[in-house]
N, C-alpha and C. Protein backbone atom coordinates (compact mmCIF):
# COMPACT_ATOMS: atom_id res chain seq x y z
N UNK A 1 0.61 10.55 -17.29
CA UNK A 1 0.81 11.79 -18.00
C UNK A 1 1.28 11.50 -19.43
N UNK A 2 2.13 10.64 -19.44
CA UNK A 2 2.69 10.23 -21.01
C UNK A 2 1.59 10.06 -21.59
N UNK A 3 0.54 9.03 -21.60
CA UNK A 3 -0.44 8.45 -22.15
C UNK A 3 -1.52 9.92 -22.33
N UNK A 4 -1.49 10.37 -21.78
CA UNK A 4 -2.49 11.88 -21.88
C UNK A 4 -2.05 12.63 -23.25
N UNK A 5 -0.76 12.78 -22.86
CA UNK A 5 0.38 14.09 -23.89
C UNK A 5 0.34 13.21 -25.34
N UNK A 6 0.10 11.58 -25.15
CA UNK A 6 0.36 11.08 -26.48
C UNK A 6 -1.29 11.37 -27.13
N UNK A 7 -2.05 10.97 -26.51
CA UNK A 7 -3.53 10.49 -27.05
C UNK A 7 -3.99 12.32 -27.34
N UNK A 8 -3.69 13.12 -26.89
CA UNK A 8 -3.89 14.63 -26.93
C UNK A 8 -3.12 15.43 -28.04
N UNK A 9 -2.39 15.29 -28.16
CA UNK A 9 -1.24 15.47 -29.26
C UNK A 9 -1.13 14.78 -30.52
N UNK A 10 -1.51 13.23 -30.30
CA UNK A 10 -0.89 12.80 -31.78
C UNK A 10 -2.77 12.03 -32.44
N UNK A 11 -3.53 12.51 -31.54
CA UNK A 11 -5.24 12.21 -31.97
C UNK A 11 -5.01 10.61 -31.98
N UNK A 12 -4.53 9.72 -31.25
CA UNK A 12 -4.30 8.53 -31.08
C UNK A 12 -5.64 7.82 -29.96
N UNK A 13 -6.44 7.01 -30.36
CA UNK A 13 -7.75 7.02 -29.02
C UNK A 13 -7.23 5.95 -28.69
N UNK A 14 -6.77 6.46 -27.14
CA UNK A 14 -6.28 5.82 -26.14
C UNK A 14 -6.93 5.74 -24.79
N UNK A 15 -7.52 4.69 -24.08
CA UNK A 15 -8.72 4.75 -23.72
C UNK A 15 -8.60 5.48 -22.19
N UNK A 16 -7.17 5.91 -21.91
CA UNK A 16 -7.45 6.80 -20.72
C UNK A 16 -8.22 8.12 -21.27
N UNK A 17 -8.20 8.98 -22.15
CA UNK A 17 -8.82 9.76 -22.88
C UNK A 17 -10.75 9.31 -22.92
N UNK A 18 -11.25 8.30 -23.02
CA UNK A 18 -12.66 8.31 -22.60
C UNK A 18 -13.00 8.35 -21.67
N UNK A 19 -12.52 8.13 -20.57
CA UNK A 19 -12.14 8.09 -18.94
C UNK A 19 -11.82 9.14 -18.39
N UNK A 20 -11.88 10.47 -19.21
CA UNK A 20 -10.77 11.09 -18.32
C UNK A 20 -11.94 11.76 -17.33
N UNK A 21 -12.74 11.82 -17.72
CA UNK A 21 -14.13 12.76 -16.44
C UNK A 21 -13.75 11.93 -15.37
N UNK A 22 -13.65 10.06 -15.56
CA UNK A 22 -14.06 9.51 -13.99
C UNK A 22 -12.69 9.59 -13.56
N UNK A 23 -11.33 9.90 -14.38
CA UNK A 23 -10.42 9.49 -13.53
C UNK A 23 -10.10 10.85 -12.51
N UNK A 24 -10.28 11.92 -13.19
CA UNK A 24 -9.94 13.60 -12.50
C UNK A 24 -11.17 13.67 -11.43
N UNK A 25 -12.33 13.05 -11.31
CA UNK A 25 -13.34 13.12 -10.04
C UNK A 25 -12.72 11.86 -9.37
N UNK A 26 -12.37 11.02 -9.62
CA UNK A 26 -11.71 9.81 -8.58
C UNK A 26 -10.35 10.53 -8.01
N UNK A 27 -9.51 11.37 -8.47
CA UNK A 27 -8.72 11.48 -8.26
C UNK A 27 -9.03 13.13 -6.94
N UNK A 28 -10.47 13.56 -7.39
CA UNK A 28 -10.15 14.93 -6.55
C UNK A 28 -11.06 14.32 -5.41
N UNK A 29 -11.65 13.46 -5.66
CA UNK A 29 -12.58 12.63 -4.42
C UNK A 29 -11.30 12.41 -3.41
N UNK A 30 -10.23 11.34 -4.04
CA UNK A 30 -9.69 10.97 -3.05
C UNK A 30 -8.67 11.86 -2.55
N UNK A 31 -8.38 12.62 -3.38
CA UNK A 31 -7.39 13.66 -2.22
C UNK A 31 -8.20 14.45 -1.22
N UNK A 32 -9.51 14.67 -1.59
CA UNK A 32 -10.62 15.29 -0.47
C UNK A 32 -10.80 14.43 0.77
N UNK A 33 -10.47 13.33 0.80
CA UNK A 33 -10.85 12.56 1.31
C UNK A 33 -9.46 12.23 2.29
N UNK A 34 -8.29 12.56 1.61
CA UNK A 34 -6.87 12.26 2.39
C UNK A 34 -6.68 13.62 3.21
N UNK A 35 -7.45 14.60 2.67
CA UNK A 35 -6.71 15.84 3.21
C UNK A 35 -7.38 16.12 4.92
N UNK A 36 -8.18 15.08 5.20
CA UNK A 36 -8.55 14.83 6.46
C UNK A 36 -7.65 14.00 7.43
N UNK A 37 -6.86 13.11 7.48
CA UNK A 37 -5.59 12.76 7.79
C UNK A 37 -4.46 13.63 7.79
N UNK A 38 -4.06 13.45 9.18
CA UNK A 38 -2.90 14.33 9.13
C UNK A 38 -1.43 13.80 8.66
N UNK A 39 -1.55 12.47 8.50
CA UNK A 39 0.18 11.97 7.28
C UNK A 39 -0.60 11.62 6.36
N UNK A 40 -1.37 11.56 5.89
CA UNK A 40 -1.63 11.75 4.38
C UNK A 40 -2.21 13.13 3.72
N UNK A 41 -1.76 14.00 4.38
CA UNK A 41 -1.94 15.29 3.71
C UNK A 41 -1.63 15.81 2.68
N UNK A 42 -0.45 15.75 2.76
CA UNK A 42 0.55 16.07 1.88
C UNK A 42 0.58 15.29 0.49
N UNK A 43 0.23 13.99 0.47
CA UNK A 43 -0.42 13.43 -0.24
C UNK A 43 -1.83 13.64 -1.14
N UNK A 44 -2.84 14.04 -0.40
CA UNK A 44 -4.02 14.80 -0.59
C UNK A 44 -3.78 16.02 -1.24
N UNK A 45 -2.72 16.76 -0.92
CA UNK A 45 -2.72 18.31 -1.90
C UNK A 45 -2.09 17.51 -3.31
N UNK A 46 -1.06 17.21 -3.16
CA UNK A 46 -0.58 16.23 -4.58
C UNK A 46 -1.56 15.85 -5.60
N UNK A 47 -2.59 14.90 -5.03
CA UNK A 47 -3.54 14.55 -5.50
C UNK A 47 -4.57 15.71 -6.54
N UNK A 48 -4.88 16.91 -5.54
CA UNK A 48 -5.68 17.39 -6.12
C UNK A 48 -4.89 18.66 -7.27
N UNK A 49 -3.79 18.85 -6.74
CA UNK A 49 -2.57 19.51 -7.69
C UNK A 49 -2.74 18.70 -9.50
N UNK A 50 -2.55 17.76 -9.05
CA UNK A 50 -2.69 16.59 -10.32
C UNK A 50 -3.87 16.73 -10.97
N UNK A 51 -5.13 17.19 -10.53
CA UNK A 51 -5.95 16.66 -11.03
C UNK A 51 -6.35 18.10 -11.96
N UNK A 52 -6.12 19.26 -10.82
CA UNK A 52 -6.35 20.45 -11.37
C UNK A 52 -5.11 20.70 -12.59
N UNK A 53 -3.81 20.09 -12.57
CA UNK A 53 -3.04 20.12 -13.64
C UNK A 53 -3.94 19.56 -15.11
N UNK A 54 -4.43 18.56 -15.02
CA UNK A 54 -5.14 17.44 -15.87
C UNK A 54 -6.27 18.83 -16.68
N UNK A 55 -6.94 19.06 -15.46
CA UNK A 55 -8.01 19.98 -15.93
C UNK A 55 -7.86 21.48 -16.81
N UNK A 56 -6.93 21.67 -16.40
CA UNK A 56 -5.70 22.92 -16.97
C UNK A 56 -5.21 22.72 -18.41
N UNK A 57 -4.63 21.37 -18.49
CA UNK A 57 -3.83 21.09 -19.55
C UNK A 57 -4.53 20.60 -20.81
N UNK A 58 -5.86 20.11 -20.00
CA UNK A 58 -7.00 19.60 -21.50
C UNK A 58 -7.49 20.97 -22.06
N UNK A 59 -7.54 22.04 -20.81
CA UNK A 59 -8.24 23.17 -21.33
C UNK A 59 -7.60 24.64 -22.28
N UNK A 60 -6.04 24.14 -22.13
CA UNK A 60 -5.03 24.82 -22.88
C UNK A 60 -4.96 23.71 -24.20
N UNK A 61 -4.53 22.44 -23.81
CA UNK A 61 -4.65 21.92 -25.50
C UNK A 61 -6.02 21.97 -26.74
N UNK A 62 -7.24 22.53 -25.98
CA UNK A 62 -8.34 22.26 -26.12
C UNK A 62 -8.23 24.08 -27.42
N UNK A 63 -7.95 25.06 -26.60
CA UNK A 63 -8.31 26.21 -26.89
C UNK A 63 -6.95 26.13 -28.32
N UNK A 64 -5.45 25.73 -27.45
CA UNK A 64 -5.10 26.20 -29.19
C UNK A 64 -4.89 24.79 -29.84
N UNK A 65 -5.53 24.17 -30.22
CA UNK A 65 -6.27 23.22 -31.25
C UNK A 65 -6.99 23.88 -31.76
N UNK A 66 -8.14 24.56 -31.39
CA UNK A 66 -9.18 25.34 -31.75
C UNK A 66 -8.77 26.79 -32.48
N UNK A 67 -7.13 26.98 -32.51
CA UNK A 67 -6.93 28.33 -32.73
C UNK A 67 -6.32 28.03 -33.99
N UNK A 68 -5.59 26.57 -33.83
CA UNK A 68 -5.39 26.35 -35.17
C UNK A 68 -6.40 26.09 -36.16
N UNK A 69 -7.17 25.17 -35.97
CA UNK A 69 -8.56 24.90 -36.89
C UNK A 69 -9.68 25.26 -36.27
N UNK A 70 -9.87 25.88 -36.11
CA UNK A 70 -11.15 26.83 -35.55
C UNK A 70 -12.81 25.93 -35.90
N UNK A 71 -12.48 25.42 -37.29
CA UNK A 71 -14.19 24.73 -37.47
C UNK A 71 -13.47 23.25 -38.59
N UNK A 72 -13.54 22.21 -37.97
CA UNK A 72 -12.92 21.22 -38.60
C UNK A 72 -13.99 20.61 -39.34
């Protein structure tokens, strides 16, 4: 998360940022995949909590970036 908030915030290319498509489908794969186990469940919602956070948070920094400079 640090590495996200820095490379998102301070326009720093940090290479989890080119990655981020495979890491949020690796990450909702495998909680899909835990939430079939019954002690790793709980684990599995975590997982996909995280990922939908990820997806949330690019799409809020995304819009007001855009509200500040609208056409760069």
């Amino acid at each position: 998360m640090l590495l996200l908030n820095i490379s998102m915030l301070s326009g720093y290319d940090i290479s989890f940022m080119e990655q981020l498509s495979f890491w949020v489908s690796a990450i909702l794969i495998s909680g899909l995949v835990s939430l079939f186990g019954r002690h790793s469940r709980p684990l599995g919602l975590w997982g996909i909590g995280i990922a939908l956070f990820l997806i949330f948070f690019t799409g809020v920094i995304f819009f007001l970036g855009w509200m500040i400079v609208p056409f760069p």
